[in-house]
C-alpha atoms as a PDB file:
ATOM      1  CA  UNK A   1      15.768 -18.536  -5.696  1.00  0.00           C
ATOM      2  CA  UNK A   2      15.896 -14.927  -6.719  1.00  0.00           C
ATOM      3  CA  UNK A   3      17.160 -13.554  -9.870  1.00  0.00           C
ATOM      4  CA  UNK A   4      18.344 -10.205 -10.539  1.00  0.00           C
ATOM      5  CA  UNK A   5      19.880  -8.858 -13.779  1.00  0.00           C
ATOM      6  CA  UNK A   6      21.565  -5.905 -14.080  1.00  0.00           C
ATOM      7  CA  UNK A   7      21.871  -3.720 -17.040  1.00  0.00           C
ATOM      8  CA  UNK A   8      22.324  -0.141 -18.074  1.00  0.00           C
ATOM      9  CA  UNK A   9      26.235   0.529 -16.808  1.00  0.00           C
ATOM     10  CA  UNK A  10      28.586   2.269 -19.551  1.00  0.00           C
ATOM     11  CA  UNK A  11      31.180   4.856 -20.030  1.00  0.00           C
ATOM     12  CA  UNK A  12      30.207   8.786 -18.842  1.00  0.00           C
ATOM     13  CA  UNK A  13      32.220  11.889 -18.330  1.00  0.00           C
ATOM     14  CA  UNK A  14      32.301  13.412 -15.171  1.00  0.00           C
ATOM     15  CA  UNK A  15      29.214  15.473 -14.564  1.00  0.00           C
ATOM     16  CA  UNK A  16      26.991  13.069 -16.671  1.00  0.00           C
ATOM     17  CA  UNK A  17      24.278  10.669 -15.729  1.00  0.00           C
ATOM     18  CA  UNK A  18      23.806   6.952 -15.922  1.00  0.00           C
ATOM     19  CA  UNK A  19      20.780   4.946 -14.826  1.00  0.00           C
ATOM     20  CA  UNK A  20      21.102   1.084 -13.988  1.00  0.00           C
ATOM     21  CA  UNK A  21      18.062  -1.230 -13.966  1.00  0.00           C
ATOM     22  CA  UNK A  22      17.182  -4.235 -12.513  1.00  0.00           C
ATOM     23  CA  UNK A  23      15.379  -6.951 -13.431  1.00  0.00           C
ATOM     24  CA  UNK A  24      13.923  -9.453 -10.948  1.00  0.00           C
ATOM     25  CA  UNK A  25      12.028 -11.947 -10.050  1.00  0.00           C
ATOM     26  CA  UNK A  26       8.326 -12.187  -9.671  1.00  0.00           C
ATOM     27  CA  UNK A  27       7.614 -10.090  -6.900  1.00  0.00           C
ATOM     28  CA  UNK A  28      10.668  -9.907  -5.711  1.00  0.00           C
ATOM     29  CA  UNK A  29      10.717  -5.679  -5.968  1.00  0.00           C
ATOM     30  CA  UNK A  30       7.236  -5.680  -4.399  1.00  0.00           C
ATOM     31  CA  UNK A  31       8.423  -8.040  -1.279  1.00  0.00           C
ATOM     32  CA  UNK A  32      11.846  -7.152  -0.425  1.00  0.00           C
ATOM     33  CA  UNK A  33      14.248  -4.969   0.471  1.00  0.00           C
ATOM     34  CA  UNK A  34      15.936  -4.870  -2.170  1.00  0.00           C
ATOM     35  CA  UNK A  35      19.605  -2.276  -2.347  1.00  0.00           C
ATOM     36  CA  UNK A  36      22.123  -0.912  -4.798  1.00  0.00           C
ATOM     37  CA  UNK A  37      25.868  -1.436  -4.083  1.00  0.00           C
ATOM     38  CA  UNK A  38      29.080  -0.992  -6.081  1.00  0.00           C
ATOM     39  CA  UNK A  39      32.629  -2.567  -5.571  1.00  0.00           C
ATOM     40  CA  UNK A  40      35.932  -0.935  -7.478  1.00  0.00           C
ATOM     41  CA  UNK A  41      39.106  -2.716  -7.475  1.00  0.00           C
ATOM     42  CA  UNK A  42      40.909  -3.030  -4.412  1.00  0.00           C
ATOM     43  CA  UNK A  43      38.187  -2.483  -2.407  1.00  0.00           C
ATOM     44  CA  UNK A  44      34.806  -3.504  -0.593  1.00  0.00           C
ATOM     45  CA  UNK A  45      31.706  -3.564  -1.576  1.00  0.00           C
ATOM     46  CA  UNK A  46      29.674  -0.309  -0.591  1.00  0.00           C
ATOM     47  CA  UNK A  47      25.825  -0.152   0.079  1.00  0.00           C
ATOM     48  CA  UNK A  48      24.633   2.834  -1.588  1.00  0.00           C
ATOM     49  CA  UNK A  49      20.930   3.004  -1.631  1.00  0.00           C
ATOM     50  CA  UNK A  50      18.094   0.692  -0.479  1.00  0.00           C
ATOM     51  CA  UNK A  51      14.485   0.382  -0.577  1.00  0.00           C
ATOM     52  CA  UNK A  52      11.778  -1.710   1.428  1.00  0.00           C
ATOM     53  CA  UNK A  53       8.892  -3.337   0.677  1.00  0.00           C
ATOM     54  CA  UNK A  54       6.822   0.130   1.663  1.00  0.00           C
ATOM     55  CA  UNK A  55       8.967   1.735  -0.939  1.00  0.00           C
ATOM     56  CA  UNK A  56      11.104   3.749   1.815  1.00  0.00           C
ATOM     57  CA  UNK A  57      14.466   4.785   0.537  1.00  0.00           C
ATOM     58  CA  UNK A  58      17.710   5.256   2.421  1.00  0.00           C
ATOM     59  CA  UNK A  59      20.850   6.689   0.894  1.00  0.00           C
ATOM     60  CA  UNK A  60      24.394   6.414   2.028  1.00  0.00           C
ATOM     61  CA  UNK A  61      26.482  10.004   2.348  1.00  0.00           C
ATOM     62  CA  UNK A  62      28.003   9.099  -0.391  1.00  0.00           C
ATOM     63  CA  UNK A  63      25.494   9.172  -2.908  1.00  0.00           C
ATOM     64  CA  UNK A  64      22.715  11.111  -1.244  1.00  0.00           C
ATOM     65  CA  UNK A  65      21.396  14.108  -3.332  1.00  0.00           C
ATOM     66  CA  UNK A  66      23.200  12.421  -6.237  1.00  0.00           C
ATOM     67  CA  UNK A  67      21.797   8.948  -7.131  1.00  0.00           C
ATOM     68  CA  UNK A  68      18.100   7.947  -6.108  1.00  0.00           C
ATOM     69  CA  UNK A  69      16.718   4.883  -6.051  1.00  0.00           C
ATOM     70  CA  UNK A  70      13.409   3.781  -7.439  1.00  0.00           C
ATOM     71  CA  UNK A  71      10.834   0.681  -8.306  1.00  0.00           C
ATOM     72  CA  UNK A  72       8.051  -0.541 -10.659  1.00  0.00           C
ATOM     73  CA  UNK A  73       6.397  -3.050  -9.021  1.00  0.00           C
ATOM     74  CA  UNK A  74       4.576  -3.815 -11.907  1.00  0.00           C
ATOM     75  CA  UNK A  75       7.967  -4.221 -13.862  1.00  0.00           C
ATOM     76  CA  UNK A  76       9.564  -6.472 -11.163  1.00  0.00           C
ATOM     77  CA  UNK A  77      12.495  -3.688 -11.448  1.00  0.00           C
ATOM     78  CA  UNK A  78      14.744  -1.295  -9.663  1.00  0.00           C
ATOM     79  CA  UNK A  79      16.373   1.592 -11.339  1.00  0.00           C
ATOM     80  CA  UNK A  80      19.384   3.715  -9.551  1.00  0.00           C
ATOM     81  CA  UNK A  81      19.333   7.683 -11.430  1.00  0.00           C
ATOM     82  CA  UNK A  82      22.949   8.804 -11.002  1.00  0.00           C
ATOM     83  CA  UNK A  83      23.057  12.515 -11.802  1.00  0.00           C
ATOM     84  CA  UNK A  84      26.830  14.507 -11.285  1.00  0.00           C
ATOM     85  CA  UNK A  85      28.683  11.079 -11.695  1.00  0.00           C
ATOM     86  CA  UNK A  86      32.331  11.731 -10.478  1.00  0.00           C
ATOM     87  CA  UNK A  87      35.664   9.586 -11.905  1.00  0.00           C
ATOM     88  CA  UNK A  88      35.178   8.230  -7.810  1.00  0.00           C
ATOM     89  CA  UNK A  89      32.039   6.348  -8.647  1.00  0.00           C
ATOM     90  CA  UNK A  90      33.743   4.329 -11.243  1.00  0.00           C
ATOM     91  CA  UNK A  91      32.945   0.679 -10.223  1.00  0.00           C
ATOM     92  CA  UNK A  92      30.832  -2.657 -10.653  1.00  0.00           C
ATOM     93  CA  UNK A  93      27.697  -1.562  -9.759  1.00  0.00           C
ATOM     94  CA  UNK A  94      25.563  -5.010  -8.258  1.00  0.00           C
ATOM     95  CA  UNK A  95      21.621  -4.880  -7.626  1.00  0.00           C
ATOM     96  CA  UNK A  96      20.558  -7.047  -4.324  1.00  0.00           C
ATOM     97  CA  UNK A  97      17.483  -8.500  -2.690  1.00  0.00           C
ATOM     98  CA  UNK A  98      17.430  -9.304   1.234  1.00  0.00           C
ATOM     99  CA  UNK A  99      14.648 -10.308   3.801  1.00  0.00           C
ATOM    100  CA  UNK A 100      10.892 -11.018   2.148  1.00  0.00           C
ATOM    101  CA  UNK A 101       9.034  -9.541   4.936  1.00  0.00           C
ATOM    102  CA  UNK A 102      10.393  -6.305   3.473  1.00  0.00           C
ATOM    103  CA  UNK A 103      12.166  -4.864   5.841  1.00  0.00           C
ATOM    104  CA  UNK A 104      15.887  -3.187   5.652  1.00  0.00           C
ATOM    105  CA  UNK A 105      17.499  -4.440   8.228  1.00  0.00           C
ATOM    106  CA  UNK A 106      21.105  -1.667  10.108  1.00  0.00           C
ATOM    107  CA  UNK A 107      23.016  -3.889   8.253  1.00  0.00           C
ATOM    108  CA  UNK A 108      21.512  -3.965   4.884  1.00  0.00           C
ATOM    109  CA  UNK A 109      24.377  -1.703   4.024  1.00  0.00           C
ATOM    110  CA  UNK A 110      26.876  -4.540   4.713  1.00  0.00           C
ATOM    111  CA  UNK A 111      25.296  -7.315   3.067  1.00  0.00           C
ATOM    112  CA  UNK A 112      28.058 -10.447   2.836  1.00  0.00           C
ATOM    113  CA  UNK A 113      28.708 -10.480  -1.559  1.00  0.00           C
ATOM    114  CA  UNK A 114      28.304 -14.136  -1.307  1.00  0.00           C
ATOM    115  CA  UNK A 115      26.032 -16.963  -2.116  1.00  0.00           C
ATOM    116  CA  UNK A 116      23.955 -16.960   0.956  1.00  0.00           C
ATOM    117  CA  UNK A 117      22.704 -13.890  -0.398  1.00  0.00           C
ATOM    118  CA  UNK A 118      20.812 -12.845  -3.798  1.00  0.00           C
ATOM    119  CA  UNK A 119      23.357 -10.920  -6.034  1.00  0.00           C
ATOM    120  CA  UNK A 120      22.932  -9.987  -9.592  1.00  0.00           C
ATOM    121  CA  UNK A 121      25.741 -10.148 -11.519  1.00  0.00           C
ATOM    122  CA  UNK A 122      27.053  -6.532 -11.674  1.00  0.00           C
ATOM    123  CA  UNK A 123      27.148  -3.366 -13.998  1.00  0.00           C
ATOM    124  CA  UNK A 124      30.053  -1.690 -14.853  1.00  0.00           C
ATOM    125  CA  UNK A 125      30.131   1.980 -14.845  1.00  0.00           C
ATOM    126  CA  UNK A 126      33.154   4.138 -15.548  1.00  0.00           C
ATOM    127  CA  UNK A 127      33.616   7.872 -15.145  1.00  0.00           C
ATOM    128  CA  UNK A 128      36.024   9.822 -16.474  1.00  0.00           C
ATOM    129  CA  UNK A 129      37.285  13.306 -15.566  1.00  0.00           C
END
């Protein structure tokens, strides 16, 4: 079973940066595809940015030119940079690992937030204007 842990969520005025870690298990960052997604109340979860096992990053509109997703293998972690945070990124930010071959799958984006599926346990981060 995988296990991610997500830290590094707080409180940021608009304009300001943030960056979220995760923590996983043993190769779990090298193997995977492994994504960053966020859910605010009332609404669904969002895939924001993903990476696969070759370390090739994908970004939704979003978030592209704004946040940027990375890895340290040698960590077992994976770190989202969000630069010009805006008070519409305020949400639980959640860290997720899919498919060992490494591969992102189309749907990677819309991962079910559910059991079948490895979850950390979220990050808040709030931005206000």
């Amino acid at each position: 079973q995988v296990q991610l842990v997500e830290s590094g969520g707080g409180s940021v005025q608009a304009g300001g940066s943030l960056r979220l870690s995760c923590e996983a298990s043993r190769y779990t960052v090298m193997h995977y595809c492994m994504g960053w997604f966020r859910q605010a109340p009332g609404k669904e979860r969002e895939g924001l940015a993903s990476i696969d096992g070759y370390g090739r990053t994908n970004y939704a509109d979003s978030v592209k030119g704004r946040f940027t997703i990375s890895r340290d293998t040698a960590k077992n972690a994976l770190y989202l940079q969000m630069n010009s945070l805006k008070p519409e990124d305020t949400a639980m930010y959640y860290c997720a690992a899919d498919n060992p071959g490494g591969h992102c799958y189309s749907g990677f984006f819309q991962l079910p937030p559910d059991s079948r599926n490895n979850w950390g346990q979220g990050t808040q981060v709030t931005v206000s204007s």
